[in-house]
Protein backbone atom coordinates (compact mmCIF):
# COMPACT_ATOMS: atom_id res chain seq x y z
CA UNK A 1 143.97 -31.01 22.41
CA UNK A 2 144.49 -32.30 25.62
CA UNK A 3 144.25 -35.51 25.59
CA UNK A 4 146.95 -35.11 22.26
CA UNK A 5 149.59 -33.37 25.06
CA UNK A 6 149.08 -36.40 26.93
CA UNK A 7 149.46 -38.80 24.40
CA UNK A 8 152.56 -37.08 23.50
CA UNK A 9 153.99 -36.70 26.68
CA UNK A 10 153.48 -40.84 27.05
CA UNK A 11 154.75 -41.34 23.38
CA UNK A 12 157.87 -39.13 24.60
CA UNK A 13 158.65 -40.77 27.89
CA UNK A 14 158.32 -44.36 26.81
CA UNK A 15 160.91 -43.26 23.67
CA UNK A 16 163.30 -41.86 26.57
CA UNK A 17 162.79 -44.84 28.40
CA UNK A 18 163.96 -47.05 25.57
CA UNK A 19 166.67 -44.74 24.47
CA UNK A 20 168.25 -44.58 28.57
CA UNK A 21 168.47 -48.58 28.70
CA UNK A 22 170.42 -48.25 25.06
CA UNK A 23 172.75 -46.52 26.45
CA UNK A 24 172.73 -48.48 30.09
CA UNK A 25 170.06 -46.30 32.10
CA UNK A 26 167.55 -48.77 33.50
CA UNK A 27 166.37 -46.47 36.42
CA UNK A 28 163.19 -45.43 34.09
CA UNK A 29 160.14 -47.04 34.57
CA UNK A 30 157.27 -47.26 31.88
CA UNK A 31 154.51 -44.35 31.86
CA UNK A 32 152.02 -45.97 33.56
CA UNK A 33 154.29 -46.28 36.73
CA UNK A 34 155.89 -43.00 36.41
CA UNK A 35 155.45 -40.62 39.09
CA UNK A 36 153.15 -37.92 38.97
CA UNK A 37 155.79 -35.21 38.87
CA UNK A 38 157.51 -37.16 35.88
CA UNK A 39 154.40 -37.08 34.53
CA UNK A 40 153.78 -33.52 34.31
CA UNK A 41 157.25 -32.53 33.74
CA UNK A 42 156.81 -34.61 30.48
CA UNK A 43 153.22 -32.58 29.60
CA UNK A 44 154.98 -29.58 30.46
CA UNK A 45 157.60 -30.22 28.18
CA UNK A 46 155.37 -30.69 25.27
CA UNK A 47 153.19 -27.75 25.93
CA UNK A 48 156.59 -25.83 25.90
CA UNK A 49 157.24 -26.83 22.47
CA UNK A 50 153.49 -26.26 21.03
CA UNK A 51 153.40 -22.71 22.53
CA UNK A 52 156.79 -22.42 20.93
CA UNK A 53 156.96 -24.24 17.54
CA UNK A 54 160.66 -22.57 16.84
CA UNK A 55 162.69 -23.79 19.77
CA UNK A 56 165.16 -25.93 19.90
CA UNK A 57 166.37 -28.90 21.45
CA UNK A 58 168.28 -26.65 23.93
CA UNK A 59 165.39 -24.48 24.42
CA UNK A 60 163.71 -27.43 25.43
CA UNK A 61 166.26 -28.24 28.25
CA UNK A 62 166.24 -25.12 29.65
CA UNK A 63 162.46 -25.03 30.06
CA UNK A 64 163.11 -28.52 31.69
CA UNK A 65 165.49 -27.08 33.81
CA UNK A 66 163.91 -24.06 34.88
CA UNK A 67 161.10 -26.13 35.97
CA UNK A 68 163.43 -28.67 38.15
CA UNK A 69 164.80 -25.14 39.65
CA UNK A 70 161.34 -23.61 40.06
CA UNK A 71 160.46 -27.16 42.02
CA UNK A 72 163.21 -26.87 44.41
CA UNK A 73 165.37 -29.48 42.20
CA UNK A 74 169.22 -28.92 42.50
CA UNK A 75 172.05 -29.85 40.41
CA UNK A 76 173.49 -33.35 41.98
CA UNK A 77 175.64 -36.31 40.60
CA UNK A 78 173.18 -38.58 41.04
CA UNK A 79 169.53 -38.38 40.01
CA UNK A 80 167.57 -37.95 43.56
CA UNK A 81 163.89 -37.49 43.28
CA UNK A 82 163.69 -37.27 47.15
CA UNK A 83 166.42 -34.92 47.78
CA UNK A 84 165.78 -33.49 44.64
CA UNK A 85 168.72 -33.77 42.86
CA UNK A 86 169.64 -34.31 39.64
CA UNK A 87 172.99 -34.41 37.19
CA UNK A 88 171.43 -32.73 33.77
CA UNK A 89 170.75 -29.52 35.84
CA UNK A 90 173.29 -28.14 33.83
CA UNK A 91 173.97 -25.75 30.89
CA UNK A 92 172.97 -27.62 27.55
CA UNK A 93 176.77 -27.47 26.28
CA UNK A 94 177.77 -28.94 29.09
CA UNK A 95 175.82 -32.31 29.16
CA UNK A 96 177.30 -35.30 27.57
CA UNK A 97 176.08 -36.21 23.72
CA UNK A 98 174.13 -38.93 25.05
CA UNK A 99 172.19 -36.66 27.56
CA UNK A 100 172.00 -33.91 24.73
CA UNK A 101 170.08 -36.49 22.58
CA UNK A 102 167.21 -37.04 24.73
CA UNK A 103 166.38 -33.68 24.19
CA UNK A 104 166.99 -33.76 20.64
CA UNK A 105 164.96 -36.94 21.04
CA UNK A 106 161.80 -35.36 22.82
CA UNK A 107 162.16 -32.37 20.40
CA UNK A 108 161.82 -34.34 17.60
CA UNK A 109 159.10 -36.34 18.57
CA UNK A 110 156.75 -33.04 20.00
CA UNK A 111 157.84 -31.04 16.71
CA UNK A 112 156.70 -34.47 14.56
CA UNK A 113 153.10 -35.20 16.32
CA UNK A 114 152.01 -31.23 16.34
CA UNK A 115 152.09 -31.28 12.13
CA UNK A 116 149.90 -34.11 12.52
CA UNK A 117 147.57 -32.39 15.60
């Protein structure tokens, strides 16, 4: 089972990846270069959504969320790893449709690969 949260966490990052330079967002790299804190934010994410089969795709942001807040990350206009900022620190409602969809996105995805686990 744990090697399948990994494989979806990779599965779910790369899909973000592709999805952010759609829409103009080339400051994500591929897995394999990804930070280890992007790393596990991604496993984390998917764990959230096994232990919790019903949520939603705004359940899933506020897990992220909490997380960044837990880790000292603060809500900033520009994504900051260093200074630990970042712009999606934000109510759910409040983020733009194209920031809503990556968590409908990684949602999706999780929800799709645990019928299969």
């Amino acid at each position: 089972m744990k090697e399948d949260v990994k494989l979806i966490a990779k599965i779910c990052h790369e899909a973000n990846k592709v999805y952010c330079e759609s829409i103009g967002d080339t400051s994500q790299v591929e897995w394999k270069d990804a930070p280890e804190w992007q790393k596990e934010s991604a496993v984390n994410g998917v764990k959230y959504h096994l232990d919790n089969p019903d949520s939603r795709s705004e359940d899933s942001h506020n897990s992220w969320m909490k997380e960044k807040i837990d880790n000292g990350w603060v809500y900033g206009e520009v994504k900051d790893p260093e200074a630990k900022t970042h712009p999606c620190i934000v109510p759910f409602y409040i983020l733009s449709k194209e920031q809503q969809f990556k968590d409908i996105l990684f949602t999706t995805i999780v929800k799709t690969f645990a019928n299969h686990l």
